[in-house]
Protein backbone atom coordinates (compact mmCIF):
# COMPACT_ATOMS: atom_id res chain seq x y z
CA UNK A 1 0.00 0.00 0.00
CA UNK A 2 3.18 2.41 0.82
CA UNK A 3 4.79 1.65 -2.46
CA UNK A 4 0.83 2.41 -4.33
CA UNK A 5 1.14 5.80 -2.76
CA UNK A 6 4.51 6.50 -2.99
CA UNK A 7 3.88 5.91 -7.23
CA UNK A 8 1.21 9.02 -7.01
CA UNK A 9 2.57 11.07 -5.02
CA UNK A 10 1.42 14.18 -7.39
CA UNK A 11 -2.53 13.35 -7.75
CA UNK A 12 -2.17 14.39 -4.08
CA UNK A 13 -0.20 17.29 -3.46
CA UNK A 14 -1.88 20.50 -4.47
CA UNK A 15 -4.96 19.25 -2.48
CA UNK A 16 -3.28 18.62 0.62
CA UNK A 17 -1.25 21.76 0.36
CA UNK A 18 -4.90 23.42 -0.08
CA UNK A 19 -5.80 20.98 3.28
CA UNK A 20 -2.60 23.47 4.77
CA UNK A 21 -3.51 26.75 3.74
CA UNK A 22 -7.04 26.31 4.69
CA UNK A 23 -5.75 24.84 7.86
CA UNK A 24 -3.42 28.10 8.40
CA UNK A 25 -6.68 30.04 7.63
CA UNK A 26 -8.81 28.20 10.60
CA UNK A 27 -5.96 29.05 13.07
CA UNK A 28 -6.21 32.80 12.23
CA UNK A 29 -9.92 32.59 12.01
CA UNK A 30 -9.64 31.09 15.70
CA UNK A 31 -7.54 33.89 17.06
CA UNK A 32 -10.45 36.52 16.12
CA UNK A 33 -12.80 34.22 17.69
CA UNK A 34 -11.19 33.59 21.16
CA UNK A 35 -10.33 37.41 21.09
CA UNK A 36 -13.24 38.53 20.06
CA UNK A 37 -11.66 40.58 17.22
CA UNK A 38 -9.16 42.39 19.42
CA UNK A 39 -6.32 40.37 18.35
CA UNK A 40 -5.08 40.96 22.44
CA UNK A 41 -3.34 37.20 22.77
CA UNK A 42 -3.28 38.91 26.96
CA UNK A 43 -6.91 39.79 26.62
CA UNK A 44 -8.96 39.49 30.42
CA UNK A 45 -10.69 36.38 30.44
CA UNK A 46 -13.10 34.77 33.41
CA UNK A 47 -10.97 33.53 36.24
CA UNK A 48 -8.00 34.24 34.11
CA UNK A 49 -5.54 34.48 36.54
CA UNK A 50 -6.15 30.75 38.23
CA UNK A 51 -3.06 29.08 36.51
CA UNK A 52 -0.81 31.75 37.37
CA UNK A 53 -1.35 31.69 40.97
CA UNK A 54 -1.58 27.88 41.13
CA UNK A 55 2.16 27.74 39.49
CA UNK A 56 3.49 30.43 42.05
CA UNK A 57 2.15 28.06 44.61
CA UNK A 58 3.67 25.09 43.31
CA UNK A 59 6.85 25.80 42.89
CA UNK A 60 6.45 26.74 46.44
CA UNK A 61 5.42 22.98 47.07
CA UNK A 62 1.66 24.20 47.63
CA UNK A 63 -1.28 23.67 46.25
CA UNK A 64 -3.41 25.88 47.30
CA UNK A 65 -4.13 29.02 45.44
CA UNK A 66 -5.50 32.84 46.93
CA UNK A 67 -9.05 33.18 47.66
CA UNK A 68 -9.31 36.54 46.12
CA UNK A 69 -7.87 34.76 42.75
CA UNK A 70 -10.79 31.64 42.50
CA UNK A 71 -13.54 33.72 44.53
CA UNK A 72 -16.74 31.62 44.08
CA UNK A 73 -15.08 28.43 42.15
CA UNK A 74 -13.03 28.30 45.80
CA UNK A 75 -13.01 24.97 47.25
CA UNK A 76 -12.71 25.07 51.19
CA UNK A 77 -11.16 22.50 53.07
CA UNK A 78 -9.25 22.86 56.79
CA UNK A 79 -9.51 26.52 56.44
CA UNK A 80 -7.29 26.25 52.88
CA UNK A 81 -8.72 27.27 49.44
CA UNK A 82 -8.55 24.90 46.51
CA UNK A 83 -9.03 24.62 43.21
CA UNK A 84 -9.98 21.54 41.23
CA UNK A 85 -8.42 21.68 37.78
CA UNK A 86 -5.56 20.18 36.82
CA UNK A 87 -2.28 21.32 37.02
CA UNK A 88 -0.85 20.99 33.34
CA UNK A 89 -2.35 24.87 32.02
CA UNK A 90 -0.28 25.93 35.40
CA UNK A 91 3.38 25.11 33.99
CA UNK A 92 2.54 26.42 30.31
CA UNK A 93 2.78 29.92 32.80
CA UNK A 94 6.82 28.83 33.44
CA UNK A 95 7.84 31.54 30.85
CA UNK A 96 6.42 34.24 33.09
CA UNK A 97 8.19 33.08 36.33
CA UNK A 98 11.60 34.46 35.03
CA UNK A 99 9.53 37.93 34.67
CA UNK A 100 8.10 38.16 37.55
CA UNK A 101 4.73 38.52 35.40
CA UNK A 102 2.72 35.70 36.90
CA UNK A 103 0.08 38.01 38.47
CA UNK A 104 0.53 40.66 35.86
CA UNK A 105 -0.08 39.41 32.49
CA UNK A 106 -2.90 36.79 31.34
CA UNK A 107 -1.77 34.11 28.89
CA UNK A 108 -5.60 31.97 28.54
CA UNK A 109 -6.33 33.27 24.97
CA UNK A 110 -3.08 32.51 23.45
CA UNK A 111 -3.23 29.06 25.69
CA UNK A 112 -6.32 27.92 24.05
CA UNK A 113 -5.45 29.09 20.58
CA UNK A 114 -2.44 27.36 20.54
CA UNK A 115 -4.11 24.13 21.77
CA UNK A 116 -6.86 24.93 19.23
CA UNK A 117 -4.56 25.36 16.35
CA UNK A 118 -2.69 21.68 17.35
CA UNK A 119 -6.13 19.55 17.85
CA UNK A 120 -7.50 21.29 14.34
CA UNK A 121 -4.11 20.51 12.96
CA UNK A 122 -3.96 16.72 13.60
CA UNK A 123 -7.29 16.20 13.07
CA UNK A 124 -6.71 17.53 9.61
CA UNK A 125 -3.23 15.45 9.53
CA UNK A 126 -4.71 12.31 10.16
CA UNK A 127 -7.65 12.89 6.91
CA UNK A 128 -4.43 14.18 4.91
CA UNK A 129 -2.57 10.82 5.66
CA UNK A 130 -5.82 8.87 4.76
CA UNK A 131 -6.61 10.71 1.58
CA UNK A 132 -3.30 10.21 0.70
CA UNK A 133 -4.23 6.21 0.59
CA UNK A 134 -6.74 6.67 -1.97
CA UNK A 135 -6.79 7.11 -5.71
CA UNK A 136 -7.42 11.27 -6.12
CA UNK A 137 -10.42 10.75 -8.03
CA UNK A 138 -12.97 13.53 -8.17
CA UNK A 139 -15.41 11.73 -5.74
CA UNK A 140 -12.62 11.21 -3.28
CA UNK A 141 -10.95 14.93 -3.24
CA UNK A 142 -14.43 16.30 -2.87
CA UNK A 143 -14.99 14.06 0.32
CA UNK A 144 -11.77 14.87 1.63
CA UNK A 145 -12.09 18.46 1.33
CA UNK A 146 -15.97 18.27 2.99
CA UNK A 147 -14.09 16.88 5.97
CA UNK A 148 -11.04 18.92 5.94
CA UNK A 149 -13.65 22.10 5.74
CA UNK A 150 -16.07 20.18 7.98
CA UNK A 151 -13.34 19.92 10.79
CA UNK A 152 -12.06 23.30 10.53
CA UNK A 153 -15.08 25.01 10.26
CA UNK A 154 -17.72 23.04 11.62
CA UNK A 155 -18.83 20.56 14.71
CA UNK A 156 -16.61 20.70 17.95
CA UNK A 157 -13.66 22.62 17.41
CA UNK A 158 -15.19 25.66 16.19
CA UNK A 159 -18.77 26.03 18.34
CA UNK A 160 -16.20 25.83 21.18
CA UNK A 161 -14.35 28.59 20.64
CA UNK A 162 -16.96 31.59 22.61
CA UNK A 163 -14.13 32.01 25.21
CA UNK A 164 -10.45 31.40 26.80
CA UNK A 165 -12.02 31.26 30.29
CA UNK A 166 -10.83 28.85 32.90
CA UNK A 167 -13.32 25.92 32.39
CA UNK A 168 -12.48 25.61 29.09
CA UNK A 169 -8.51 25.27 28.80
CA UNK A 170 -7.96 22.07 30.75
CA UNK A 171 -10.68 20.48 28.13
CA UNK A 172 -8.73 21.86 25.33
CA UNK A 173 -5.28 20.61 26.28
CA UNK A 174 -6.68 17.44 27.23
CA UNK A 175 -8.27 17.05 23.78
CA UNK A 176 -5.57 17.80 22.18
CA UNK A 177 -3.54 14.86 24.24
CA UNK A 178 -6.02 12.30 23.72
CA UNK A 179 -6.09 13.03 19.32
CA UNK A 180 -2.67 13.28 19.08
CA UNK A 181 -2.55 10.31 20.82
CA UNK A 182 -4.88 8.76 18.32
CA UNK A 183 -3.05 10.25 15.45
CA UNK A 184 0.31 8.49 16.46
CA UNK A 185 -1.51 5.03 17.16
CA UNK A 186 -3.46 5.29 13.93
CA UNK A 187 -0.63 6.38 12.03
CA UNK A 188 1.62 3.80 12.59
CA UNK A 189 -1.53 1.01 12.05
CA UNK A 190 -3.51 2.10 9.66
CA UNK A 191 -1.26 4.52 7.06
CA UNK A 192 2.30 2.94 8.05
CA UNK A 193 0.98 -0.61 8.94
CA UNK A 194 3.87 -1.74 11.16
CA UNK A 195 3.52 -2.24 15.19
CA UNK A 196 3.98 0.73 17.86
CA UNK A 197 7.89 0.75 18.27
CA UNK A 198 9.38 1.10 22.02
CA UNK A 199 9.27 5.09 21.15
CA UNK A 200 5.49 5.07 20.21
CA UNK A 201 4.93 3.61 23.20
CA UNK A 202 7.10 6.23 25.47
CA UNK A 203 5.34 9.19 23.65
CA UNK A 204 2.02 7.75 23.95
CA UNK A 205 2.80 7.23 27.38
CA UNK A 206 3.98 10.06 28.25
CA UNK A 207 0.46 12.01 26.72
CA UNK A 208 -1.30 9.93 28.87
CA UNK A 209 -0.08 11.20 32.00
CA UNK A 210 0.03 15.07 30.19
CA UNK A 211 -4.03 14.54 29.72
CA UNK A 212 -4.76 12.74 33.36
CA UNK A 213 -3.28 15.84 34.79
CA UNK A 214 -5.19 17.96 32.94
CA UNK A 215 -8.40 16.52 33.06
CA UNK A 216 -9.28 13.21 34.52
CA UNK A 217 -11.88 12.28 31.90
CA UNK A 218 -9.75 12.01 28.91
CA UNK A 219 -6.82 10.99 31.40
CA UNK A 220 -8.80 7.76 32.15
CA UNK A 221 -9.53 6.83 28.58
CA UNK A 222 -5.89 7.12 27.53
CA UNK A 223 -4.69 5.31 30.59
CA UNK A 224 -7.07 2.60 30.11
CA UNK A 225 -5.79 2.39 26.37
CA UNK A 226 -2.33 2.28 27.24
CA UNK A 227 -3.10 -0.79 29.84
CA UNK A 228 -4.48 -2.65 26.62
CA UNK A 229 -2.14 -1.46 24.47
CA UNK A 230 0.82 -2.39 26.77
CA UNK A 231 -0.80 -5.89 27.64
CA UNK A 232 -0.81 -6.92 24.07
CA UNK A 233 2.64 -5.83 23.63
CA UNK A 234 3.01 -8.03 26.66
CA UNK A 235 1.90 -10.97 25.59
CA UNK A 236 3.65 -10.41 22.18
CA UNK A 237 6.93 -10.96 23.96
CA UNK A 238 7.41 -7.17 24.20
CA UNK A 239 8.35 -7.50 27.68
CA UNK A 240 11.38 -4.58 27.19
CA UNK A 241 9.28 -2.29 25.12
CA UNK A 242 6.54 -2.11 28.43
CA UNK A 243 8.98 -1.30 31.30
CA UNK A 244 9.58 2.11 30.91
CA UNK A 245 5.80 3.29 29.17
CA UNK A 246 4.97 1.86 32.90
CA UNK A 247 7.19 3.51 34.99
CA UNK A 248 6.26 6.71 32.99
CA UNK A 249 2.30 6.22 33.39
CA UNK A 250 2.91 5.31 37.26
CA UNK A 251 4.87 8.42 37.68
CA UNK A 252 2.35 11.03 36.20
CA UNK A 253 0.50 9.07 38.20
CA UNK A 254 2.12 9.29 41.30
CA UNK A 255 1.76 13.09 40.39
CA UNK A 256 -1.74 13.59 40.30
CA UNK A 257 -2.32 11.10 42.88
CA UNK A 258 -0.23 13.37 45.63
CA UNK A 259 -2.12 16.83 44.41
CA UNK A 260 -5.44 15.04 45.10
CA UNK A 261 -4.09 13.73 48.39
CA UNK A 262 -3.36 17.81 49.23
CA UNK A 263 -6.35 19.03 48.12
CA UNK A 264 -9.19 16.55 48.82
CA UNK A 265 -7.58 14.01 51.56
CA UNK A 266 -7.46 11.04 48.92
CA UNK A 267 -5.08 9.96 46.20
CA UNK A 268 -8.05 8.74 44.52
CA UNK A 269 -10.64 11.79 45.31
CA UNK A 270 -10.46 14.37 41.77
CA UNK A 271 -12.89 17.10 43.08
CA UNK A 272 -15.30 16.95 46.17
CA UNK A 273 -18.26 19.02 44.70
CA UNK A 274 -19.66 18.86 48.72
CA UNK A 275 -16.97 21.75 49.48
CA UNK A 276 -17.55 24.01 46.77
CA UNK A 277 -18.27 27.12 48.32
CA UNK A 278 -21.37 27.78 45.77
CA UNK A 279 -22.86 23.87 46.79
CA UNK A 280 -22.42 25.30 50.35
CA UNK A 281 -24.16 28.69 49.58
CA UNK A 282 -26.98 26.72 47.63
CA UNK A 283 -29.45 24.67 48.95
CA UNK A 284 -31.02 23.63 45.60
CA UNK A 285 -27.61 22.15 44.55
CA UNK A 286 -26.98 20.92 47.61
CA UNK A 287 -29.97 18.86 47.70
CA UNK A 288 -29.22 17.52 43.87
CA UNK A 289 -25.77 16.41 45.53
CA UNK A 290 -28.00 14.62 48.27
CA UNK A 291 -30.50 13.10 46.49
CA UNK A 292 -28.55 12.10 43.13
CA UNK A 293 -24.76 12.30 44.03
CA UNK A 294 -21.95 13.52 42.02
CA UNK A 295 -22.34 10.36 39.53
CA UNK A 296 -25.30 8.78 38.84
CA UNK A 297 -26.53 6.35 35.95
CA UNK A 298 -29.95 7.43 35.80
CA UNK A 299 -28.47 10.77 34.14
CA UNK A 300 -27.44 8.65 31.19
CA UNK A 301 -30.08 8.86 28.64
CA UNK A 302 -30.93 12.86 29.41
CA UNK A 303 -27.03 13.50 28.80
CA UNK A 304 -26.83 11.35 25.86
CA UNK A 305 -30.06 13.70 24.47
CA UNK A 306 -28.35 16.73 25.76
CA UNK A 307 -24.99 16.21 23.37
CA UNK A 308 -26.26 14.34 20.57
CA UNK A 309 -29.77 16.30 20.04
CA UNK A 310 -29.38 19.40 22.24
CA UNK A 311 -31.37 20.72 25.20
CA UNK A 312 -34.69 20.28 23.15
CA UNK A 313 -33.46 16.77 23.68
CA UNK A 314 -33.56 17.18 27.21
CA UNK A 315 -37.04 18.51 27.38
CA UNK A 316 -38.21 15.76 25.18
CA UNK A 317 -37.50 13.26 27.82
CA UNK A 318 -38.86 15.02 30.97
CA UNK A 319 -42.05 13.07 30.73
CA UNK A 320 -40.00 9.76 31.87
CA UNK A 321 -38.68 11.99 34.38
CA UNK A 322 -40.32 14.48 35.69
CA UNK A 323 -38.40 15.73 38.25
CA UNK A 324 -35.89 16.60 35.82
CA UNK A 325 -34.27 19.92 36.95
CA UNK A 326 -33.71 18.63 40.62
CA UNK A 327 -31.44 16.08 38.90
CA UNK A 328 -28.89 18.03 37.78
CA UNK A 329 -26.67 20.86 39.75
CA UNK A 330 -26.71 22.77 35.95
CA UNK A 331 -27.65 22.96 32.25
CA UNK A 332 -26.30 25.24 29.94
CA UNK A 333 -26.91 26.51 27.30
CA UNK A 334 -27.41 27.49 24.17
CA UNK A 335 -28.65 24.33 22.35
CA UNK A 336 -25.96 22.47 20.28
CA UNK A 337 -26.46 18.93 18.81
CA UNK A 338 -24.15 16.54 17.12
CA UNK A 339 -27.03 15.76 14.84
CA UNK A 340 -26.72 19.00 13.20
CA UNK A 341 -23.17 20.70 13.69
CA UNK A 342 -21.21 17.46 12.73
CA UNK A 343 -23.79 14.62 10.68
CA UNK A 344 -21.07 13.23 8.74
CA UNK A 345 -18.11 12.71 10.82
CA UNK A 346 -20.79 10.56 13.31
CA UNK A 347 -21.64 8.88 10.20
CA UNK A 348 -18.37 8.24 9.64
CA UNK A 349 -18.01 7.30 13.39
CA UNK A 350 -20.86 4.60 13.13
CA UNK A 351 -19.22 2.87 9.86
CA UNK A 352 -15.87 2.93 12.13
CA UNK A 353 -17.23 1.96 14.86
CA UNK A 354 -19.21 -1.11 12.68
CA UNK A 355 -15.77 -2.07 10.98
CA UNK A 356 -13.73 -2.35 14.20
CA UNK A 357 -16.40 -5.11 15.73
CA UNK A 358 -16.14 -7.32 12.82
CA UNK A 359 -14.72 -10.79 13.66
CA UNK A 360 -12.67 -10.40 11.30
CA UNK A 361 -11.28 -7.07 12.31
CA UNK A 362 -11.65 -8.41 16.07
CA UNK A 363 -8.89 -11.38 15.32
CA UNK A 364 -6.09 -8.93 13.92
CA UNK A 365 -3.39 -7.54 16.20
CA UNK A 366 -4.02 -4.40 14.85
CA UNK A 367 -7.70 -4.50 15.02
CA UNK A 368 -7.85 -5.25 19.04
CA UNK A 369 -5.66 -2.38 19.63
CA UNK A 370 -8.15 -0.29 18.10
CA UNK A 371 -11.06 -1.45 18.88
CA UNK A 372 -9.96 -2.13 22.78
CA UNK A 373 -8.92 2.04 22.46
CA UNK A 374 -12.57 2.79 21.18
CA UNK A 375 -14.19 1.29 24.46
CA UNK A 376 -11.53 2.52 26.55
CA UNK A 377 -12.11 5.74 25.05
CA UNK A 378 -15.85 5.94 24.61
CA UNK A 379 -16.22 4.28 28.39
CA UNK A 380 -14.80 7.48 29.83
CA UNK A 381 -17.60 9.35 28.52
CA UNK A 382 -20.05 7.24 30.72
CA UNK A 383 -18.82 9.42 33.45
CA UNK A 384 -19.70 12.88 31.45
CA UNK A 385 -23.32 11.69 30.83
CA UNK A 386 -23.52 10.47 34.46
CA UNK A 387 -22.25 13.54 35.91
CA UNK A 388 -24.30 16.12 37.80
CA UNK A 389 -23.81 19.09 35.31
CA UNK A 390 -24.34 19.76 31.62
CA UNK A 391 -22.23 21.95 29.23
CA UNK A 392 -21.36 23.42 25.81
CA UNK A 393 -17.22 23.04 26.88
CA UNK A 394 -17.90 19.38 27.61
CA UNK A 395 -18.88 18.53 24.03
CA UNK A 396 -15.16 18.59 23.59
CA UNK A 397 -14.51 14.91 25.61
CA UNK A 398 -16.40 13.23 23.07
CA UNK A 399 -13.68 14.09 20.62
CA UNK A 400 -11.16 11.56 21.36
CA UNK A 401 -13.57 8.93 20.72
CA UNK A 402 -15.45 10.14 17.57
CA UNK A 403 -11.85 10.92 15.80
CA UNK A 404 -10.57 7.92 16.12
CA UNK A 405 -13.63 6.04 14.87
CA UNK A 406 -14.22 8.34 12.34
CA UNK A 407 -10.26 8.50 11.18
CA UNK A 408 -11.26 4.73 10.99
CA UNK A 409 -14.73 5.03 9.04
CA UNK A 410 -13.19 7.79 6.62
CA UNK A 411 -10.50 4.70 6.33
CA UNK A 412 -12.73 2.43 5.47
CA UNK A 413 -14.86 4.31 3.09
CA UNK A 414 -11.97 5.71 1.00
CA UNK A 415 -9.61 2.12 0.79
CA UNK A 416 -12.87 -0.73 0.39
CA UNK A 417 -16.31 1.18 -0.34
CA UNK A 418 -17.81 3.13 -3.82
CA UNK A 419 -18.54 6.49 -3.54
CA UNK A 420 -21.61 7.16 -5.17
CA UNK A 421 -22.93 10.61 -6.32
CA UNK A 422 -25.68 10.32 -3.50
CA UNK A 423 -23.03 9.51 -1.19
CA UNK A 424 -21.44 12.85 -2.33
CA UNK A 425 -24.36 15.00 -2.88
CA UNK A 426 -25.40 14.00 0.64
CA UNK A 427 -21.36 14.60 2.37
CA UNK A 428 -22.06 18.26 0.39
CA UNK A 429 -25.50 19.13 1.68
CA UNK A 430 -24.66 17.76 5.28
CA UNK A 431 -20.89 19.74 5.61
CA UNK A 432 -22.85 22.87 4.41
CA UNK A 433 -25.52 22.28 7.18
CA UNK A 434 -23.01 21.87 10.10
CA UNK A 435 -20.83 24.82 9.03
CA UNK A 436 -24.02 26.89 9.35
CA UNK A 437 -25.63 25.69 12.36
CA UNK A 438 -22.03 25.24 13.97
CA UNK A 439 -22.29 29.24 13.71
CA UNK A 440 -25.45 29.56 14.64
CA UNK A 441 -24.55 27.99 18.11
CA UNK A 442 -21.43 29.70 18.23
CA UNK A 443 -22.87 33.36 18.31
CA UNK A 444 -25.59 32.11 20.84
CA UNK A 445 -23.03 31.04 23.15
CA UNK A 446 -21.00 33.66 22.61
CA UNK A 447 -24.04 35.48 23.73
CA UNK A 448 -24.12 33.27 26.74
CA UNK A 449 -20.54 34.26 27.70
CA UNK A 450 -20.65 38.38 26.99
CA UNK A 451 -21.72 38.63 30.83
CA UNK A 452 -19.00 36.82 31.65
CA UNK A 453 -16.21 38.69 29.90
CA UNK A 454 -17.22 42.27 31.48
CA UNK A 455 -17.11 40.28 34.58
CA UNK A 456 -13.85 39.60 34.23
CA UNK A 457 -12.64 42.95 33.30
CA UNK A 458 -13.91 44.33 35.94
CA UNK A 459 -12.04 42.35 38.18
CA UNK A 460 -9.20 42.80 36.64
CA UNK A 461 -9.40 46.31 37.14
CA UNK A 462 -10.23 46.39 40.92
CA UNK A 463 -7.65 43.65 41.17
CA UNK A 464 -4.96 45.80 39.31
CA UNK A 465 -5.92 48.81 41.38
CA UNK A 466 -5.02 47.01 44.36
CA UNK A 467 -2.08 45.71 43.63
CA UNK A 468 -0.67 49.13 42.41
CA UNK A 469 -2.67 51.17 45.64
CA UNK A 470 0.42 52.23 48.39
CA UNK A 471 0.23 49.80 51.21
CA UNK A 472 -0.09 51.57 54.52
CA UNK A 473 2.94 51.94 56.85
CA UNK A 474 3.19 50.02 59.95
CA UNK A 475 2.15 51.92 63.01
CA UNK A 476 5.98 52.31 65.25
């Protein structure tokens, strides 16, 4: 198959170098989105001063952060204030430290868009390698280029991009973990076709740990992949290739395990939701805590409506449940479904997802990698849907999951299947309808986040102000 591409290499070249440019185009489209058209990569952003404090306490050996800095997203334990995120976003602030700029300058915008700019870029990567499999017939390019425009412009990437505020740059980085992740596994299986090598497996390893200690959802899914993925190499014989991925996943780890221990008592305890100050200050959300808990299954099908059909989704089912809104702590808006702002790569996603639990796929050594990473990967979302709280940002963990199995069904549709000219008129119609409703729920949620942004430059104004007021002398 290597040699069959290598033989035509120029049927593919302008249109990936298109693939580039209209790559390079998304990245500068994103800056004016998470700036809002300012073009300030320092812009104020909600909270945005979180990571900065939680690195100066750090590399003091702390990890608590100031009170004044996390206000009402404080968690209170002992008498110390906590926060619950994890601590990767703090040591992309490292650069400051030399500066002395951690508590004057904001870095969340140009945070995001760079981890914007790398999951857009190996998303579009990983179609690039696959198109590059197929013969560049007319059918073909115009698929690839409804995808390529499809993930710049369209479904998750882009109707996340209404803000740089703190919730959402943890998700980001750990997104971009968990696809890169997917990009070297698939790579090497798929477009390559030769086994992970020892330094696969260090890499892959080693973005495992990145994403657990940035956000345990993705963290889990890549952890559980690399305990497959290291267990067949096991009992392959690759007994030299697994001894240092281990040590490297037990260290990070180790890591994340001790800053739980800090903050919440227990290695094994990510965020206590029953001492968050605004829990404490609400008795509606203390009582959903009560009553439903932090986790529970019976959440499952109204966040499986919530993501894949939107709120109206939600409302839809509150006849089987009535008591709906005392089962969740939150649900925000504005309505977003994976119906409408990305049809084809979840059509793409189901053929994947269909090809990978063949027998015959089932029975290959490179098929039960995959397919053991697609339930590692789409089990971690059972803890999203059973959570207590529903949000736009958290669209972004089902990423991990639908680009692998859609790298996979794109994979399959290009190298065994016909595409027909309602196969193509449909990929048209449907790219055309994302990229428009994709819009449509960015500006809403946008909308959604407006109050949010004069909230937080107002605070950094009165928090300015008092670090530049004189501080009083002591008395003698």
């Amino acid at each position: 198959m290597k040699d069959e591409v290598r033989a035509r290499p120029d049927g593919h070249r302008r249109h990936v170098a298109v693939s580039t440019a209209l790559t390079a185009a998304a990245c500068v489209y994103y800056f004016a989105l998470l700036t809002d058209g300012d073009w300030n990569p320092f812009g104020n952003e909600l909270f945005g001063l979180v990571f900065n404090d939680m690195l100066a306490h750090l590399v003091r050996g702390e990890v608590t952060i100031d009170p004044a800095i996390i206000r009402n997203e404080a968690y209170v334990r002992d008498g110390h204030t906590f926060a619950y995120w994890g601590i990767f976003p703090a040591f992309l602030r490292l650069p400051l430290l030399p500066f002395d700029a951690l508590h004057e300058m904001q870095i969340a915008r140009l945070s995001c868009w760079i981890a914007t700019c790398l999951l857009a870029g190996f998303l579009v990567a990983m179609l690039v390698a696959i198109y590059r499999l197929s013969v560049p017939t007319p059918r073909a390019t115009l698929l690839f280029y409804c995808l390529v425009v499809g993930t710049l412009f369209a479904g998750i990437v882009v109707s996340s991009l209404a803000s740089a505020y703190v919730y959402n740059e943890p998700v980001f980085w750990a997104a971009v973990f968990s696809v890169v992740f997917n990009y070297i596994v698939l790579r090497r299986l798929l477009i390559d076709d030769v086994p992970l090598g020892a330094r696969d497996l260090l890499v892959l390893a080693c973005l495992a740990g990145l994403a657990l200690n940035s956000r345990v959802l993705e963290g889990i899914g890549l952890y559980l992949s690399m305990a497959w993925i290291l267990l067949l190499t096991l009992l392959g014989g690759g007994l030299r290739k697994v001894f240092v991925p281990a040590v490297i996943l037990t260290a990070f780890v180790a890591i994340c395990g001790s800053v739980n221990y800090l903050r919440w008592g227990s290695p094994f305890t990510f965020m206590d939701l029953w001492l968050h100050v605004q829990v404490l200050e609400s008795a509606r959300r203390f009582a959903v805590l009560d009553d439903y808990g932090a986790l529970n299954l019976l959440r499952l099908p109204f966040g499986f409506a919530y993501y894949f059909f939107g709120t109206s989704g939600v409302i839809e089912l509150r006849p089987i449940f009535p008591r709906l809104l005392n089962l969740y702590d939150g649900i925000e808006g504005p309505s977003s479904s994976f119906i409408l702002t990305g049809p084809v790569p979840l059509l793409l996603a189901a053929l994947g997802a269909a090809y990978m639990f063949r027998r015959r796929t089932l029975q290959s050594g490179r098929g039960a990698i995959l397919t053991g990473m697609f339930v590692a990967e789409t089990g971690s979302i059972g803890f999203l849907l059973a959570a207590e709280y529903l949000a736009m940002r958290y669209r972004m963990d089902f990423l991990p999951a639908l680009s692998l199995s859609g790298a996979l069904g794109y994979f399959v549709l290009t190298t065994q299947l016909t595409l027909s000219r309602r196969v193509m008129s449909w990929a048209l119609a449907l790219t055309f309808v994302s990229v428009v409703t994709s819009h449509v729920s960015l500006v809403l949620y946008k909308e959604q986040t407006r109050p949010l942004k004069e909230e937080a430059r107002l605070f950094w104004e009165k928090y300015q102000s008092e670090r530049s007021a004189p501080r009083p002398r002591a008395a003698p």
